[in-house]
C-alpha atoms as a PDB file:
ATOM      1  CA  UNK A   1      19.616   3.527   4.094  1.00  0.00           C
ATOM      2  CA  UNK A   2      16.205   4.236   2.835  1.00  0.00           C
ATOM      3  CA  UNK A   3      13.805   1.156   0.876  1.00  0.00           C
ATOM      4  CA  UNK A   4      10.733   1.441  -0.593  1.00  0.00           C
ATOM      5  CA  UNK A   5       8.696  -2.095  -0.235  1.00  0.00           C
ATOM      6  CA  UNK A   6       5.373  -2.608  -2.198  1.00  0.00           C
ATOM      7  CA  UNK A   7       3.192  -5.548  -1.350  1.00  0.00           C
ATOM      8  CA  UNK A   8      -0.587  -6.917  -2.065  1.00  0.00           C
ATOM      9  CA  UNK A   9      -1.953  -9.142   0.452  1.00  0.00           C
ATOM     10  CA  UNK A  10      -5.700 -10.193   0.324  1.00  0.00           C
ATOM     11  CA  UNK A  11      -7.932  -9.188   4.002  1.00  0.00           C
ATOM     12  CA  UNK A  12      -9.586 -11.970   5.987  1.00  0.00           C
ATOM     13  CA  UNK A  13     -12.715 -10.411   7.653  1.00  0.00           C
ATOM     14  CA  UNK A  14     -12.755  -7.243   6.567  1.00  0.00           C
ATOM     15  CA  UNK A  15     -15.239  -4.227   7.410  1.00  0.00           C
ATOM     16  CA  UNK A  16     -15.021  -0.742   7.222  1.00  0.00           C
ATOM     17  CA  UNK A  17     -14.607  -0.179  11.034  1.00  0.00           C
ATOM     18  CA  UNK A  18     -11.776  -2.591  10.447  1.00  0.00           C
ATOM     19  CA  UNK A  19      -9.955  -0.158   7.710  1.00  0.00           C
ATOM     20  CA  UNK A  20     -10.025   2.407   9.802  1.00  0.00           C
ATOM     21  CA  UNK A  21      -8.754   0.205  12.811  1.00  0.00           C
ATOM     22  CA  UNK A  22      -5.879  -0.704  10.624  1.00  0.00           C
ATOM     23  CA  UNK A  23      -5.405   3.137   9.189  1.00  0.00           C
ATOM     24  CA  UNK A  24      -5.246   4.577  13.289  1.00  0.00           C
ATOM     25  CA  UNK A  25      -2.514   1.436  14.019  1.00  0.00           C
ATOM     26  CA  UNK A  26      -0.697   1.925  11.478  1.00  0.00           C
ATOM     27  CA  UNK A  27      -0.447   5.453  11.467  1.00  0.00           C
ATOM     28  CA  UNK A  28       0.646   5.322  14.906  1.00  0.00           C
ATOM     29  CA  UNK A  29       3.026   3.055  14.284  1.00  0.00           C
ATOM     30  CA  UNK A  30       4.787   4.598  11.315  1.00  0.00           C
ATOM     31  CA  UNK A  31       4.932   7.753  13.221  1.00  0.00           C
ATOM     32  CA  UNK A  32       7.086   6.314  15.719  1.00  0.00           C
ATOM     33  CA  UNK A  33       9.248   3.830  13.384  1.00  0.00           C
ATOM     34  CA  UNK A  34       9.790   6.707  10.585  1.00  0.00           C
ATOM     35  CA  UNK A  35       7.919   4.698   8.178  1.00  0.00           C
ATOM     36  CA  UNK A  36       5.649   6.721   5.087  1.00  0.00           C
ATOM     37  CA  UNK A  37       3.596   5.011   2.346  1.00  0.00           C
ATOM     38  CA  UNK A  38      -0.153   4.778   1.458  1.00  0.00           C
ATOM     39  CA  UNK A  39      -2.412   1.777   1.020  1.00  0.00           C
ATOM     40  CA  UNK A  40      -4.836   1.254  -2.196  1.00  0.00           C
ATOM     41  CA  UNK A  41      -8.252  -1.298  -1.161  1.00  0.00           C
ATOM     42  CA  UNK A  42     -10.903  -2.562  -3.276  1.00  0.00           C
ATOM     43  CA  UNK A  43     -12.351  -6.032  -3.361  1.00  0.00           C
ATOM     44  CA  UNK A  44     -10.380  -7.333  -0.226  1.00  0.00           C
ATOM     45  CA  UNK A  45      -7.298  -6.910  -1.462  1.00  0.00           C
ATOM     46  CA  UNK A  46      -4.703  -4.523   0.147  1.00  0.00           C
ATOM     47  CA  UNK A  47      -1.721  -3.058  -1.765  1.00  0.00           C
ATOM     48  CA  UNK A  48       0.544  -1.171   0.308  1.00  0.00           C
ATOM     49  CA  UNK A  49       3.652   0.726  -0.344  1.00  0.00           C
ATOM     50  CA  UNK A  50       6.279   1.332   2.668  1.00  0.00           C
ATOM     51  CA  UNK A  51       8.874   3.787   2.679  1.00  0.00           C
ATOM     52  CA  UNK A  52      11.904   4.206   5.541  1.00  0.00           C
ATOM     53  CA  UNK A  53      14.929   2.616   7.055  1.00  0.00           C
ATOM     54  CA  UNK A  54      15.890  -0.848   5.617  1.00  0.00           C
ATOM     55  CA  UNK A  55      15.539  -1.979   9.390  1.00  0.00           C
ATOM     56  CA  UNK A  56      12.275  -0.527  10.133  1.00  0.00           C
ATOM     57  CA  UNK A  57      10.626  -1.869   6.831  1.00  0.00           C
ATOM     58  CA  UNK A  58      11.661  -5.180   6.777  1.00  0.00           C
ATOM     59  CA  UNK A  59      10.635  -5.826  10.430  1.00  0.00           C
ATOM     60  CA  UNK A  60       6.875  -4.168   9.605  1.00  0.00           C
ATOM     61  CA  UNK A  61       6.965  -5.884   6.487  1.00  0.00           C
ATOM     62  CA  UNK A  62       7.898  -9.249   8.458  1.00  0.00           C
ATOM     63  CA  UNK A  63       4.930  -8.442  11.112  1.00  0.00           C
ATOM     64  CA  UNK A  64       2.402  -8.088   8.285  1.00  0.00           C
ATOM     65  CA  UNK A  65       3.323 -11.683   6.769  1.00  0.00           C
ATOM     66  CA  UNK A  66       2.960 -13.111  10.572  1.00  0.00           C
ATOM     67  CA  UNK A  67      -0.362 -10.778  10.462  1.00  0.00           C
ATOM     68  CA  UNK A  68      -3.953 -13.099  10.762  1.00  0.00           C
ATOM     69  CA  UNK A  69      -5.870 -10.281   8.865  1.00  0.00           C
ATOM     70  CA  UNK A  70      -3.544 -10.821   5.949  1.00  0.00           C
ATOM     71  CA  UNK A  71      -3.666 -14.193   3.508  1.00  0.00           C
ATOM     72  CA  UNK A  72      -1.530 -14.492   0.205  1.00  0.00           C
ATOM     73  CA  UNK A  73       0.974 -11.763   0.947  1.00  0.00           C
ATOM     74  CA  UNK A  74       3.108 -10.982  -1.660  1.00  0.00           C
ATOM     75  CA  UNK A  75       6.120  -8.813  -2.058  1.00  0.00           C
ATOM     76  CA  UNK A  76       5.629  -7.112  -5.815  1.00  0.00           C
ATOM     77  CA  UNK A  77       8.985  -4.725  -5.269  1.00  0.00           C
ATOM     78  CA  UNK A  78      11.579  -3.973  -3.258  1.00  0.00           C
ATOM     79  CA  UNK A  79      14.204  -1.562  -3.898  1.00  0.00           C
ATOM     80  CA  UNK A  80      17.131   1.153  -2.005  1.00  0.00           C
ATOM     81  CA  UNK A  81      16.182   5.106  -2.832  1.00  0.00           C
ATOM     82  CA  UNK A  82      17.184   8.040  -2.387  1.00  0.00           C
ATOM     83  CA  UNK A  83      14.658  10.167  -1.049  1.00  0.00           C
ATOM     84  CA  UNK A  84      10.873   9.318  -0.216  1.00  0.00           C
ATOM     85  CA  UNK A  85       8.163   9.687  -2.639  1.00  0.00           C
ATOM     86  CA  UNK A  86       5.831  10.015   0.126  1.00  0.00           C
ATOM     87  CA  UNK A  87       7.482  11.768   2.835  1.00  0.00           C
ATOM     88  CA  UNK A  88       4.766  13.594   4.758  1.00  0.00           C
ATOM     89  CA  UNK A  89       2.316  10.622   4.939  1.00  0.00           C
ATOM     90  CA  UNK A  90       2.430   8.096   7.755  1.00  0.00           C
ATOM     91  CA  UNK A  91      -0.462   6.233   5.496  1.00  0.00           C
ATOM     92  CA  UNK A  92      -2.379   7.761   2.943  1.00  0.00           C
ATOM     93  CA  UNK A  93      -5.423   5.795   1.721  1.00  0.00           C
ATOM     94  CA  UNK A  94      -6.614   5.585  -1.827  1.00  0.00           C
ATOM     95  CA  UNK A  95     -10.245   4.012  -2.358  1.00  0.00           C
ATOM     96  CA  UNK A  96      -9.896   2.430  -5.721  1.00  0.00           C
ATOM     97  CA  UNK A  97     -13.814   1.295  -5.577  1.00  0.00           C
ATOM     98  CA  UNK A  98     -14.364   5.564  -6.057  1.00  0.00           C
ATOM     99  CA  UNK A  99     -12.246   5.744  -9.711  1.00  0.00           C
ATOM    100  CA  UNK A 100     -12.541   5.976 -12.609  1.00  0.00           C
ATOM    101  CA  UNK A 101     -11.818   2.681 -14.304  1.00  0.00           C
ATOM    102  CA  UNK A 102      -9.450   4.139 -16.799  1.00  0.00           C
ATOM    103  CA  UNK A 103      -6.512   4.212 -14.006  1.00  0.00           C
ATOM    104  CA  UNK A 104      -6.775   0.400 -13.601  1.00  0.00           C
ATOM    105  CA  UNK A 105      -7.307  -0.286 -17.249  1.00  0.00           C
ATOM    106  CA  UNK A 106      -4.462   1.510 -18.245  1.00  0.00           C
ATOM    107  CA  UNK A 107      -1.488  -0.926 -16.619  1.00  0.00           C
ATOM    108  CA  UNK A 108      -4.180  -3.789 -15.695  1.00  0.00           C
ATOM    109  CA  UNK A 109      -5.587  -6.767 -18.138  1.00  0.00           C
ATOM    110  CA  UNK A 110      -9.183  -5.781 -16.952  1.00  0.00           C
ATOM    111  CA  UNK A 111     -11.210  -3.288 -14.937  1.00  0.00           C
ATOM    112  CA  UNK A 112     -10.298  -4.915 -11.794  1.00  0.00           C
ATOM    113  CA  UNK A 113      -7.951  -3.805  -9.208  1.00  0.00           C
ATOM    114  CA  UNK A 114      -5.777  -6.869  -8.938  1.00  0.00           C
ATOM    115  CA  UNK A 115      -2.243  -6.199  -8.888  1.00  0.00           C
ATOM    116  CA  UNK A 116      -1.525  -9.701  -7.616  1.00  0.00           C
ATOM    117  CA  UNK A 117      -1.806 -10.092 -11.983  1.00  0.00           C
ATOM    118  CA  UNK A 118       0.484  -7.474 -12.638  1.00  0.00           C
ATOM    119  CA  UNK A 119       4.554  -6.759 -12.327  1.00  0.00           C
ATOM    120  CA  UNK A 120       6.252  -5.431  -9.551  1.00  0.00           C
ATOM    121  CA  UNK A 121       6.545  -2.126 -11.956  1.00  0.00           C
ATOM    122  CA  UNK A 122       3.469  -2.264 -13.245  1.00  0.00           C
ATOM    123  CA  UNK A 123       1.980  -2.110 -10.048  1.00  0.00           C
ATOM    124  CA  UNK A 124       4.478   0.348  -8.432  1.00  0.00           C
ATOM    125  CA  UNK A 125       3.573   2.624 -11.813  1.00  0.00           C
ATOM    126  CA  UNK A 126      -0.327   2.329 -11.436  1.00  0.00           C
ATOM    127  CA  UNK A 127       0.129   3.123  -7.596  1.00  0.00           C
ATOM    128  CA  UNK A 128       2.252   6.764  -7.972  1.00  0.00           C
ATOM    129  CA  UNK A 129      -0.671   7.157 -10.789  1.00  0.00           C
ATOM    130  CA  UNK A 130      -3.601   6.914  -8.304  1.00  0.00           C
ATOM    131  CA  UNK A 131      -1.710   9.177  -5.949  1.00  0.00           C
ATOM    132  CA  UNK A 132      -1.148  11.649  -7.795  1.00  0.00           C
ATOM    133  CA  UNK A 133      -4.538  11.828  -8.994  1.00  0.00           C
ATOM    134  CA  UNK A 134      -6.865  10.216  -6.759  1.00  0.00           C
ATOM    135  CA  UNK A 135      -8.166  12.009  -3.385  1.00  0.00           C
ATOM    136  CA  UNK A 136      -6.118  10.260  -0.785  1.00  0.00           C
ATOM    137  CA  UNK A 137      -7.474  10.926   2.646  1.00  0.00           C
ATOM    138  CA  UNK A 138      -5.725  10.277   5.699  1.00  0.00           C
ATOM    139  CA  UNK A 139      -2.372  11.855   4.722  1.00  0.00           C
ATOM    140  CA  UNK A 140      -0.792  12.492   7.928  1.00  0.00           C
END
């Protein structure tokens, strides 16, 4: 059975060297484990979308909440599907700090990325927005 999980979580000593850390992990990992999605970042906060088996989900998903880079982790939506929305990315990456504001203001009470503010659906909504027209690197 296939689930899509969507989370925010806020990053405790962040840098750019570690994004990219975190991108080659977990792009290695969801190779192996069957697991797609793509992560948004701006501001310290981290909202990621995973899509795969029930199994392999829950356990990454349970990993991430153990995780010390992670603080304030919360699951926004959770749900069984049919088919993958993002099948042929092990983590795509979407740099919300290079948008256009209108995105954010469109399912957001401000300019600010902050889905830890917004629904489950809200957020899940504003996310397939920004990948479909954002430039997400890191696809495969």
């Amino acid at each position: 059975m296939l689930v899509r999980l969507l989370y925010v979580s806020r990053a405790t000593e962040f840098t750019t060297e570690s994004l990219e850390a975190i991108l080659q992990r977990a792009r290695r990992h969801n190779a192996e484990h069957g697991i797609t999605g793509i992560l948004c970042y701006s501001n310290n906060i981290f909202m990621q979308l995973l899509e795969g088996s029930r199994e392999e989900v829950n356990c990454l998903y349970s990993e991430i909440q153990r995780d010390s880079h992670h603080t304030n982790v919360q699951l926004l939506h959770y749900d069984e599907i049919t088919e993958r929305e993002y099948p042929g990315w092990t983590m795509g990456l979407v740099d919300i700090d290079q948008l256009n504001t209108s995105i954010i203001l469109k399912y957001s009470e401000g300019p600010d990325f902050n889905p830890y503010a917004n629904s489950g659906w809200m957020s899940l909504a504003m996310l397939e927005e920004l990948a479909a027209t954002a430039q997400v690197v890191g696809r495969g």
